[in-house]
Structures are given as C-alpha cells and as structure tokens.
Protein backbone atom coordinates (compact mmCIF):
# COMPACT_ATOMS: atom_id res chain seq x y z
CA UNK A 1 -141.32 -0.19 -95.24
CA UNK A 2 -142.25 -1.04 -98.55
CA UNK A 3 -141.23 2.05 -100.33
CA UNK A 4 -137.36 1.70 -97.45
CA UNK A 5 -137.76 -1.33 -99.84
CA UNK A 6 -138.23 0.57 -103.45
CA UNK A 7 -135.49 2.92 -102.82
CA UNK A 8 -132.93 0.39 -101.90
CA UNK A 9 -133.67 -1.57 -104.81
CA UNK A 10 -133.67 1.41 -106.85
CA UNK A 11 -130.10 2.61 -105.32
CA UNK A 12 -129.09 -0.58 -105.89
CA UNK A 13 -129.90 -0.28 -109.50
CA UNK A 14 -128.42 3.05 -109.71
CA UNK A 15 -125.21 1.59 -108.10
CA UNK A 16 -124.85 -1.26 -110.17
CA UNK A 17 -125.52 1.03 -113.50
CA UNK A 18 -122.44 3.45 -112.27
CA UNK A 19 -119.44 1.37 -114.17
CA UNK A 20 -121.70 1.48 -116.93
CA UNK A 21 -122.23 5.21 -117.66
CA UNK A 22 -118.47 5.91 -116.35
CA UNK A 23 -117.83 3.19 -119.41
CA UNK A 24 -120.24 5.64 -121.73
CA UNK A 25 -117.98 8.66 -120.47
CA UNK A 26 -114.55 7.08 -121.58
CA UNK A 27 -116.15 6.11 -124.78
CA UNK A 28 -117.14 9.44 -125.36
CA UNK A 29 -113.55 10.80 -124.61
CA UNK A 30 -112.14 8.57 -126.98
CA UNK A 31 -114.11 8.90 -129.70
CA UNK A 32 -114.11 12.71 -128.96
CA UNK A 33 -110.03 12.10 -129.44
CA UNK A 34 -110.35 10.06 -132.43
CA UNK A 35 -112.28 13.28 -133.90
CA UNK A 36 -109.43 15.71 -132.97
CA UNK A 37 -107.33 13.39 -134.87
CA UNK A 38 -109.05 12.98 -137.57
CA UNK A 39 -109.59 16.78 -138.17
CA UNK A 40 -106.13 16.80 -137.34
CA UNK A 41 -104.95 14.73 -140.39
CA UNK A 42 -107.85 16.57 -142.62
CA UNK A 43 -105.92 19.62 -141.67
CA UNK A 44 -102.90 18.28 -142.78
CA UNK A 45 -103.93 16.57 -145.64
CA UNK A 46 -105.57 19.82 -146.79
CA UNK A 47 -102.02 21.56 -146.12
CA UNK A 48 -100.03 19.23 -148.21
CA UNK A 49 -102.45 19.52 -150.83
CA UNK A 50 -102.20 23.08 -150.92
CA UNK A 51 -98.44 22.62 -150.97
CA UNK A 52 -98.76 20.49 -153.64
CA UNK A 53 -100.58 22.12 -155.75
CA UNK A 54 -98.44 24.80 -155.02
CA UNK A 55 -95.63 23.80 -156.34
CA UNK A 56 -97.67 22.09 -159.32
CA UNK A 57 -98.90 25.51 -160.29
CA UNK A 58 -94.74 26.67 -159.95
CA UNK A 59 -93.51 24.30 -161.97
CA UNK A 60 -96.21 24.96 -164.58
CA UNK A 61 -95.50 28.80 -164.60
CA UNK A 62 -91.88 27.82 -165.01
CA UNK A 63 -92.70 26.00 -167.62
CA UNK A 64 -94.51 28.21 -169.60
CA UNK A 65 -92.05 31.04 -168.88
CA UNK A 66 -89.28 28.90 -170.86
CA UNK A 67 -91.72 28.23 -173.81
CA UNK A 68 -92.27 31.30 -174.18
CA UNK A 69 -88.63 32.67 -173.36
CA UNK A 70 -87.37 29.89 -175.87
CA UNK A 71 -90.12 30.43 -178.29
CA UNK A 72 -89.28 34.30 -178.53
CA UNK A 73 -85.59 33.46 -178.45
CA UNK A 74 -86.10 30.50 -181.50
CA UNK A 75 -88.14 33.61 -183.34
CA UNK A 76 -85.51 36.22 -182.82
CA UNK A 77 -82.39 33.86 -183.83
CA UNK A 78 -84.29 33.04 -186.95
CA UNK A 79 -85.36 36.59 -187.56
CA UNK A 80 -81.69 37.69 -187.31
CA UNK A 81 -79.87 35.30 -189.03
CA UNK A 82 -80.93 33.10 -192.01
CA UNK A 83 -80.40 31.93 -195.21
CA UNK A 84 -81.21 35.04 -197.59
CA UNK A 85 -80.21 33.75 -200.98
CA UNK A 86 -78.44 30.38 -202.82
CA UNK A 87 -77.48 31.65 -206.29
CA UNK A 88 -76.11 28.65 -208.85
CA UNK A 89 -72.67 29.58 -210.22
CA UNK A 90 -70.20 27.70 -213.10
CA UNK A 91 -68.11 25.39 -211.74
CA UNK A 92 -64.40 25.19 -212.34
CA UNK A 93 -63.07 22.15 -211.54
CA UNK A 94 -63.15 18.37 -213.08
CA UNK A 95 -65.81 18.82 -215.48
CA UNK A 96 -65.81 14.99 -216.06
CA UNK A 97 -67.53 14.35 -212.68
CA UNK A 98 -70.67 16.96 -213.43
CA UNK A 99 -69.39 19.45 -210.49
CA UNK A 100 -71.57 22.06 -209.07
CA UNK A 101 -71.02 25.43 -207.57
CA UNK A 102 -73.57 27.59 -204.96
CA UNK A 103 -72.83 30.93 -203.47
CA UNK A 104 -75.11 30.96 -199.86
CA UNK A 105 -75.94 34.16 -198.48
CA UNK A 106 -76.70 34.48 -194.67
CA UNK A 107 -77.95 37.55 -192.75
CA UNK A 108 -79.12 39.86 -192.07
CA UNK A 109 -76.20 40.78 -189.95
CA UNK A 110 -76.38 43.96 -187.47
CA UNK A 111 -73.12 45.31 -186.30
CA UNK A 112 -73.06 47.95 -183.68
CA UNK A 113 -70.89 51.24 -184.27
CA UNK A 114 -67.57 51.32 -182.76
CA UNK A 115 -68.82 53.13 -179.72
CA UNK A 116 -70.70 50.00 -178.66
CA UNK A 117 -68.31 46.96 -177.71
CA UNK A 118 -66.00 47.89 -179.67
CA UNK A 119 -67.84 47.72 -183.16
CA UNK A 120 -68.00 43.79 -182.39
CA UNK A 121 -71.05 41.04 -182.18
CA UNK A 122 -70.70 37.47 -182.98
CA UNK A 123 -73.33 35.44 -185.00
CA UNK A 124 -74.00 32.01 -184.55
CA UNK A 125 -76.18 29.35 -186.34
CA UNK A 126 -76.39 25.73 -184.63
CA UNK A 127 -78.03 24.25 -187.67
CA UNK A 128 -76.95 25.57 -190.98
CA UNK A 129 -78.03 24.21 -193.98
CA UNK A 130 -74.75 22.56 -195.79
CA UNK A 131 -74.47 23.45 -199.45
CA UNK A 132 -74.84 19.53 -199.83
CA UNK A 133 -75.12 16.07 -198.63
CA UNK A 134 -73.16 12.69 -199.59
CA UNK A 135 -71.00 15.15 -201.87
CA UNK A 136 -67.33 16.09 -201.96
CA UNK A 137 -66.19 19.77 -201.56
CA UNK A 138 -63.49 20.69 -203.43
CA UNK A 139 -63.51 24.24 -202.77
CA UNK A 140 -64.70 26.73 -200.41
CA UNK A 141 -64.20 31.05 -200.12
CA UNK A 142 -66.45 33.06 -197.36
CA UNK A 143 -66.70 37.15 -198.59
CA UNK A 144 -68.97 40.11 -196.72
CA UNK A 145 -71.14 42.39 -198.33
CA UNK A 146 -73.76 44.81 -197.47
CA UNK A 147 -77.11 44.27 -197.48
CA UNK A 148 -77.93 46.09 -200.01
CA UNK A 149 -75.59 44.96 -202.73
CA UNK A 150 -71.66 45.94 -202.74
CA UNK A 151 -68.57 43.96 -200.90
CA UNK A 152 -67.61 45.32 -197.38
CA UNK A 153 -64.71 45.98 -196.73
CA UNK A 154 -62.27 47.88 -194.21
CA UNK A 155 -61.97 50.72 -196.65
CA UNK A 156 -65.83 51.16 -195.85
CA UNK A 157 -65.12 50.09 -192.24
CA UNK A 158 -66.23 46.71 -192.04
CA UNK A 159 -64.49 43.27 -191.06
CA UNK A 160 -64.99 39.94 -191.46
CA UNK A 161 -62.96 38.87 -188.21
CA UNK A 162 -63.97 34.99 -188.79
CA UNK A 163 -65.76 32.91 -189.72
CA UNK A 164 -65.62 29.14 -188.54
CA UNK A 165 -67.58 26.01 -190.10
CA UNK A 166 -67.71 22.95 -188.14
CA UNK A 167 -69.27 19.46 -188.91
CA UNK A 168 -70.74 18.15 -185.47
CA UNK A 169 -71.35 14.90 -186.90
CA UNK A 170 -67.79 14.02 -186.13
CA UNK A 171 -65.02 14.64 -183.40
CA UNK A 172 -61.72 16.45 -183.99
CA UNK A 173 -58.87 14.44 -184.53
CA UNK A 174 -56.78 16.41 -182.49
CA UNK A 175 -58.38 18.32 -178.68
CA UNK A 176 -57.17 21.21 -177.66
CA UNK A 177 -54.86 22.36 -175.20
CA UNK A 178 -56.60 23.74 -172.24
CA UNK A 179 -53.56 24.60 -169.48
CA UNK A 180 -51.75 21.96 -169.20
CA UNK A 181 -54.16 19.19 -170.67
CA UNK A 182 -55.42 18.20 -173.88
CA UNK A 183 -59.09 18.70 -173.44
CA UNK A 184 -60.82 16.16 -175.84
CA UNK A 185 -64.49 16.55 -177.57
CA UNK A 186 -64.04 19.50 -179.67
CA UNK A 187 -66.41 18.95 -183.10
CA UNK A 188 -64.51 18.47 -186.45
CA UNK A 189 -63.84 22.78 -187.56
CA UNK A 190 -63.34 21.78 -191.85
CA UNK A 191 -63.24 25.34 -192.87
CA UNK A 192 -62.32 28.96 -191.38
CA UNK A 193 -61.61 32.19 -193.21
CA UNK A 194 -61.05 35.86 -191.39
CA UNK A 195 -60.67 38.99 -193.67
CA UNK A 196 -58.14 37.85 -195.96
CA UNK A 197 -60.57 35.44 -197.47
CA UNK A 198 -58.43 32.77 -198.42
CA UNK A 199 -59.72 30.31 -200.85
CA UNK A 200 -59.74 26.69 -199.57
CA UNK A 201 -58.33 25.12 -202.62
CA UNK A 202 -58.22 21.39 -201.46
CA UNK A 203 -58.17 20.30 -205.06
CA UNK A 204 -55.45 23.04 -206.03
CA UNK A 205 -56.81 24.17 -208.54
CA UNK A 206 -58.11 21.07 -210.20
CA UNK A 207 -54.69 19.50 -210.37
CA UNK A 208 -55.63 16.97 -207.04
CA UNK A 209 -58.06 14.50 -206.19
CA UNK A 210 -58.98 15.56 -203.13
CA UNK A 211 -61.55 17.13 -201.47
CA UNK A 212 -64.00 17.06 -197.61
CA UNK A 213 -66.35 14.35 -197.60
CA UNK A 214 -69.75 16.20 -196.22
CA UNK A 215 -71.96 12.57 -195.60
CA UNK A 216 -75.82 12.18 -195.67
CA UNK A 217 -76.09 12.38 -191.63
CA UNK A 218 -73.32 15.34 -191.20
CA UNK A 219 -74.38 18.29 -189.09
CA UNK A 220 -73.35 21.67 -189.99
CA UNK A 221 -72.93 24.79 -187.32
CA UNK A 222 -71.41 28.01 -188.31
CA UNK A 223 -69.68 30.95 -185.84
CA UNK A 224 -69.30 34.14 -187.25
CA UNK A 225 -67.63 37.42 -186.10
CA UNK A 226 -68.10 41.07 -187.30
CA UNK A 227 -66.04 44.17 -186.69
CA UNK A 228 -67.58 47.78 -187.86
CA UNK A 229 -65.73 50.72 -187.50
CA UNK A 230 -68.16 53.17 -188.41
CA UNK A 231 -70.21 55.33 -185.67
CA UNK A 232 -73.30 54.24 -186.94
CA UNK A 233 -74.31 50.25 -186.89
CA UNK A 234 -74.01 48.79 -190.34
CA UNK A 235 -76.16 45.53 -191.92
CA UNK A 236 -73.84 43.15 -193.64
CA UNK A 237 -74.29 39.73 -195.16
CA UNK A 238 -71.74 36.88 -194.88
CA UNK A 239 -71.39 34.79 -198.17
CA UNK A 240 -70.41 31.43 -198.67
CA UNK A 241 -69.23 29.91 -202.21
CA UNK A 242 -68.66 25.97 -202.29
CA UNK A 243 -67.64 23.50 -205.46
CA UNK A 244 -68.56 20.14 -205.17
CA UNK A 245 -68.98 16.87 -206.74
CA UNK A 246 -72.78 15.17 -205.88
CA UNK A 247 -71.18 11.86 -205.02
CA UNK A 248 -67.84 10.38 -204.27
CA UNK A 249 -65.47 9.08 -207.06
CA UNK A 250 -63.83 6.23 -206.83
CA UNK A 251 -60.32 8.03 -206.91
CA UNK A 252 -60.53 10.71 -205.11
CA UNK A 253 -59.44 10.96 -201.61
CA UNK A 254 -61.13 12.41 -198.28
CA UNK A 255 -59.16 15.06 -195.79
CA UNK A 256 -59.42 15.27 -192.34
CA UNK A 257 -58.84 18.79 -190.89
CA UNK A 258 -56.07 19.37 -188.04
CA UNK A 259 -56.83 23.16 -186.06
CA UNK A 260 -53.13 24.36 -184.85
CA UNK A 261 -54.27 27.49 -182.95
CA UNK A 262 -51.61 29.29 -180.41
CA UNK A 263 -54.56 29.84 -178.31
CA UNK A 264 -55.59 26.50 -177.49
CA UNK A 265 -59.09 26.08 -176.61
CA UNK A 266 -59.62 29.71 -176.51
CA UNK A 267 -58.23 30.77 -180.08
CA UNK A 268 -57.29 34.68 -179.12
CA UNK A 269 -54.58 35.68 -176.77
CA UNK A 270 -53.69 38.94 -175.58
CA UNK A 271 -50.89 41.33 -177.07
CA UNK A 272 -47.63 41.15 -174.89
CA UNK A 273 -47.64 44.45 -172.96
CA UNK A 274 -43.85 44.81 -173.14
CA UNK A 275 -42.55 44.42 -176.84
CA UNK A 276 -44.30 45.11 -180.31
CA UNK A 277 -41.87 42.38 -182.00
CA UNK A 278 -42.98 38.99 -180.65
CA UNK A 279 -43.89 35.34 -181.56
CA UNK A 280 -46.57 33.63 -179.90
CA UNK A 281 -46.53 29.37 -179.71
CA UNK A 282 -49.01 27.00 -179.51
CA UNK A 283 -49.25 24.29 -177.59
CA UNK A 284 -47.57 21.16 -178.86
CA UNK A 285 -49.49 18.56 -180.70
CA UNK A 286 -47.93 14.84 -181.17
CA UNK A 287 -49.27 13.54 -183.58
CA UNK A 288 -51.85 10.52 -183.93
CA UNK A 289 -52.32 9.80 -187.07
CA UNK A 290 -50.53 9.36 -190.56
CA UNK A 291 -51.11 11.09 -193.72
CA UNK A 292 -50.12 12.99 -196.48
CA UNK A 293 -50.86 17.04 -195.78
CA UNK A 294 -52.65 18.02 -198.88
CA UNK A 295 -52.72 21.87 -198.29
CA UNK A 296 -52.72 24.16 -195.03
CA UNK A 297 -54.60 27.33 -195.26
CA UNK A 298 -53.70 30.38 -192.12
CA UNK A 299 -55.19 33.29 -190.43
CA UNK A 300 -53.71 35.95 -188.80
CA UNK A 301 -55.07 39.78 -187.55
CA UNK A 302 -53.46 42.47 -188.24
CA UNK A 303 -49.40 43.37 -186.81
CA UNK A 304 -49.01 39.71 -187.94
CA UNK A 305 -46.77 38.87 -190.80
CA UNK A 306 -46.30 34.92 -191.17
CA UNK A 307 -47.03 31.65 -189.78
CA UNK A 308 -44.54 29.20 -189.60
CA UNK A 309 -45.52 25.24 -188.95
CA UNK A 310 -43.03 23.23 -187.44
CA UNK A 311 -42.79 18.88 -187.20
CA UNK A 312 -39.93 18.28 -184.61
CA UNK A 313 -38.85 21.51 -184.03
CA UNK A 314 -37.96 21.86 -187.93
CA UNK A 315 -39.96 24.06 -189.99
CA UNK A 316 -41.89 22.48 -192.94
CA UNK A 317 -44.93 25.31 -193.92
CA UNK A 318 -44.29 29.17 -194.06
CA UNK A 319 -47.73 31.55 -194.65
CA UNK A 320 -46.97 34.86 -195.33
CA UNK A 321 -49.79 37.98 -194.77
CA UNK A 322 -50.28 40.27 -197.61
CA UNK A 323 -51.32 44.31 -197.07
CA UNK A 324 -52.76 46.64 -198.88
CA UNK A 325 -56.35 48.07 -197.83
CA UNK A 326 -56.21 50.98 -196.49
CA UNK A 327 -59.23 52.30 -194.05
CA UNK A 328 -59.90 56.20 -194.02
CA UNK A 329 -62.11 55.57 -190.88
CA UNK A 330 -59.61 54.87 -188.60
CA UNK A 331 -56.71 57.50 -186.77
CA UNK A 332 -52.85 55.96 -187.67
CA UNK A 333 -49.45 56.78 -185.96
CA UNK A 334 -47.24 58.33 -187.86
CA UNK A 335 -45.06 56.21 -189.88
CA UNK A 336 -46.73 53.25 -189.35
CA UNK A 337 -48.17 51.08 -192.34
CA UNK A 338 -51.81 52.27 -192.51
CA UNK A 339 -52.75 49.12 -194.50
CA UNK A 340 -55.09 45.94 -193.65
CA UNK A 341 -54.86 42.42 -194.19
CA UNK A 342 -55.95 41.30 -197.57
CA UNK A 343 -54.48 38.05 -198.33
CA UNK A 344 -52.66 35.30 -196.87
CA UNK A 345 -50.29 32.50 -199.06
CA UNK A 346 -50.93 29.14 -198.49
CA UNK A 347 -48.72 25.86 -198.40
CA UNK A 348 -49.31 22.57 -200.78
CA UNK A 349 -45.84 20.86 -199.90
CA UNK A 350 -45.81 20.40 -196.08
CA UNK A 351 -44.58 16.96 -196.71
CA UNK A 352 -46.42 14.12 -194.30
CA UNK A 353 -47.66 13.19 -190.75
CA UNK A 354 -46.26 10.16 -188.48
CA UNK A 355 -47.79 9.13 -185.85
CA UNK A 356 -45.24 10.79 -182.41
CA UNK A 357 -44.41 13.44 -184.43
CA UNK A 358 -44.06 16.84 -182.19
CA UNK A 359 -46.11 19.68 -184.35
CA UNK A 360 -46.22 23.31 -183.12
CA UNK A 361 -47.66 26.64 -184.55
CA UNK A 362 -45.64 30.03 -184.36
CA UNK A 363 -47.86 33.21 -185.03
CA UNK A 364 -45.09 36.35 -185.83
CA UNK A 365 -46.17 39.75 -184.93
CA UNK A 366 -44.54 42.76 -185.63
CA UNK A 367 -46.14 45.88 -184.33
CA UNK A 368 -43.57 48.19 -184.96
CA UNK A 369 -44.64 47.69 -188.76
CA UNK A 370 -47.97 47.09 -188.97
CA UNK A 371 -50.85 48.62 -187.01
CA UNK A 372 -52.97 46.34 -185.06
CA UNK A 373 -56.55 46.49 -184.15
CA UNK A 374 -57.54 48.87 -181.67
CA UNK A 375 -60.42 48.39 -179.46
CA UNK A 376 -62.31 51.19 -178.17
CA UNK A 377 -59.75 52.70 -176.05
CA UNK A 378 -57.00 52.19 -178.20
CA UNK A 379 -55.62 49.32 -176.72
CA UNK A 380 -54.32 46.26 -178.95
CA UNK A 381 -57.30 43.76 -179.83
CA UNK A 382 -56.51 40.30 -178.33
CA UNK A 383 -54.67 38.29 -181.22
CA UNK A 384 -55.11 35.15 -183.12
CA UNK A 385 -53.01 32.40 -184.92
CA UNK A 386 -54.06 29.76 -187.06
CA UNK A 387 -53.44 27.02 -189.05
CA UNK A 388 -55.71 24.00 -190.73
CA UNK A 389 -54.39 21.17 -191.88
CA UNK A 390 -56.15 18.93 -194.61
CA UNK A 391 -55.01 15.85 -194.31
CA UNK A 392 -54.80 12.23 -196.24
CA UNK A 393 -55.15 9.68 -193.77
CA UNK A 394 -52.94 6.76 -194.83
C-alpha cells in the first residue's frame, strides 16, 4: 500500500511537472527560431557587405582607370603641342609708350599625308600662354613653318587652314546662329588668321589708338587646323607674332571683336552641288551695341573671291582674296587658275554700329575660276566665310 502510495505521489509529481517541460520545449523552439534569424540577418549582412565592397572596389578601379587615362592623355597633349620658342623682336609702333614685340612658336605639329583624312588634324590648346597680361595688343600675324627651320607653304604642300584665338575670360558680344536661334555663350574669338595670314593691324599702322585689352585674369585657348598635301606626314610649327604696350594709356581705346561667319555656330558649310558660281549668307545679326568699327579683317578658302559686309541690306565693307601660290603637288583642270590664296585686303572705313541695326555676311565663290580644295576623293572641301569686327564701344 505504501509504495500504491509512492507511485501516486510520484505520478502526481510527474503530472504536475508536464506544463513545465512542454514550457521548456516552446522555449527551445523559439530560441531555436531566434537563431535561424539571426544567422539569417548575418547572412545578409555578410551579402551586403560583399556588395558593398563590391562596388567600393568598382568605383576605385574606375577611378584609377581615369587617372591614369587622363594622366597619359595630360602627358600626350603636352608632348604634342607646346610652346617651343618666344624670340624678342623690334617693335614698330608708338615708340613713346616703350612697346614690345614676341614671336611664339608652338608645336610640334604632326600632319598626316593626304591619304589619311584627307591630309587634315586639328590642334588644340585649352590653356595657352598669352604673349602678355594687363597689356594692349596692337598687332597680331600667325605664319607656319617647318620644324626644322623654313616657312611652309602650299608650294611645299602645307596649309595653315586656321587658326582661332579666343579669350575665355569673357563672353561674345554677339551668339551664334544655331537653326533658327541665336545660341548664346560662345567665348570672346579676338583673333583668327587661315593661309592668307592677314596682319591684324588694329592700330593701322601706328596711325590709331587702338588696340585688344588682354587683362591680368584673361584666359587664353587656341584651335588650330593643318592641311598637308604631301604622301608622307609632315612636322610643322604654328607661329604667333604680337605688339603690345605693357599697360594701358590713358588715350587709347579698347575693341571688342564681332565673328560674322555664314556658318553660324558651325563655321564651314558645304559646296552647293549644283552651281560653281554662288554666294553663301550668314545669318542675320541685329545689332546690340554701338561703336565705331575700327578695322575688319576676312577669311575665305580657296574658289572664294570677296566678302562683302552689309548694315541694312546696304553694303559698307568689301574684302577682296588675292592669288598667286602655286602648288606642284596637287593635279589641276585644265584652264583653271592653279593658284592659292595668299592674301586677303582688309577694311578701316566700315563706318559705325547702332544698336537694331540688321548686319549680314556674304561669302562669293566662284569655282569656275578658281580651284577649290579637294578632299581625298576629289570632292569640294566644305567652305568657310568670315569676318571680325573690332569694334569701339561708344
């Protein structure tokens, strides 16, 4: 009876204990649960680290890739263009302000031959070293030679298509026409010179007191294009001459530089396809400004014979071309004039600018005449038109 007695008490013991280890089961489940979760967001903490480092390690290869891309592009822009030489020349002009006159070389320059698009490569520098600071130029001339000494020229088979100067310290005064808008934020373009070389004169000769203010924060850039039409490449060096005065007097006055281009924004336009005696008009310009036009300087390629500047549909400034180099390199139809570009005239008595004036550019082309250039499969060369402006703002 006694041990009836034991084993109920004991069952009863076990019985009462049952809610308890059920209770130690559950707790077990849930902390089993709470582990799955945890390695759960371990595993998915480790993930997004991996992703993130990932994409760390990416951006840092990317990185590097552009140093080094930029690095070797810095190197080989420097390497291939530079300044080579600044040689000290007389001045010529108003003696009584102590004037001074540098000739800057840049190269080298490495023109393909004509079999290799077209005998053509542009050159650019975004940060050219001006000639001077806080000074006014008077005169400017850009010329080509070889690197080794001796002008080039297209009797030797060798262009100087253009060259363009621009100050991107300061914004044109006038945009460009861009289809039917005037697109706005074009830098101030204060000198520009294709194988005619004409001399920017903007003190004419000594005779006016006027010049381009170049200030102490002005930024220079410079475009340049070559043409060789040789077989072989040829290494050529672009030279710049300026005159200036070291300060600014007291009486002399400041131009600002107006681009008339029958291109617009994109300077060259192609050769009409149906006649060889043409004109080709730029957009119109109305004027914003007033001021005296101290001299207008024009380019042209060659087929072209004159530029003629117009203020209200009445023409005020006539530039004539001038031929006479001759270039044994290239094939010419019979009958044609066999002759290059070698001059252009300029204009000192445009008269003035008024503010709603309607100004236009007309580029005159006669290919019946003149030969053009020919690119590579004898086709015309896309031409150009252009006129600068210097003017006095009143």
């Amino acid at each position: 009876m006694a041990a009836e007695n034991s084993r109920g008490r004991a069952g009863a013991e076990l019985d009462d204990m049952q809610p308890l280890i059920g209770h130690e089961d559950a707790n077990t489940e849930d902390e089993e649960e709470d582990v799955l979760q945890l390695r759960g967001y371990l595993d998915r903490s480790k993930k997004f680290r991996f992703r993130r480092n990932v994409f760390v390690l990416a951006g840092i290869a990317v990185l590097v890739v552009a140093i080094i891309v930029s690095a070797h592009f810095w190197k080989k822009h420097r390497r291939t263009l530079r300044i080579l030489q600044v040689t000290t020349q007389e001045p010529h002009f108003f003696p009584e302000h102590k004037p001074k006159r540098v000739q800057i070389k840049y190269g080298p320059m490495k023109v393909p031959g004509h079999g290799h698009h077209d005998g053509m490569k542009n050159f650019k520098l975004k940060d050219v070293a001006p000639p001077c600071r806080g000074c006014m130029i008077v005169w400017m001339h850009a010329g080509l030679e070889f690197m080794h000494g001796g002008e080039a020229e297209p009797k030797h088979g060798m262009w100087l298509h253009h060259t363009v100067l621009q100050n991107n310290a300061r914004p044109a005064a006038k945009g460009c026409w861009d289809g039917n808008k005037e697109k706005e934020g074009k830098k101030e373009r204060f000198f520009a010179s294709g194988n005619e070389k004409t001399v920017a004169d903007l003190g004419v000769n000594g005779t006016e007191k006027v010049g381009y203010w170049f200030g102490e924060k002005d930024h220079m850039s410079m475009s340049t294009e070559l043409m060789n039409m040789n077989k072989e490449s040829q290494t050529a060096v672009l030279t710049l001459t300026f005159e200036y005065i070291p300060y600014q007097p007291h009486d002399f006055s400041s131009t600002t530089p107006i681009w008339m281009d029958i291109g617009g924004c994109h300077s060259s336009v192609p050769v009409p396809s149906d006649r060889s005696l043409f004109e080709v008009e730029s957009p119109v310009w109305t004027s914003t400004i007033n001021g005296r036009i101290a001299t207008v300087l024009g380019h042209l390629h060659d087929g072209g014979e004159r530029l003629s500047l117009h203020r209200d549909s009445k023409e005020v400034c006539e530039i004539k071309a001038v031929y006479g180099m001759k270039n044994e390199f290239e094939h010419h139809e019979p009958g044609m004039d066999m002759s290059h570009i070698t001059s252009m005239s300029t204009c000192n008595d445009a008269g003035r600018l008024t503010v709603g004036e309607e100004w236009m550019l007309k580029a005159h082309y006669n290919l019946d005449k003149y030969e053009p250039m020919l690119n590579g499969h004898g086709q015309p060369e896309p031409i150009m038109g252009i006129d600068i402006m210097y003017v006095i703002k009143d």
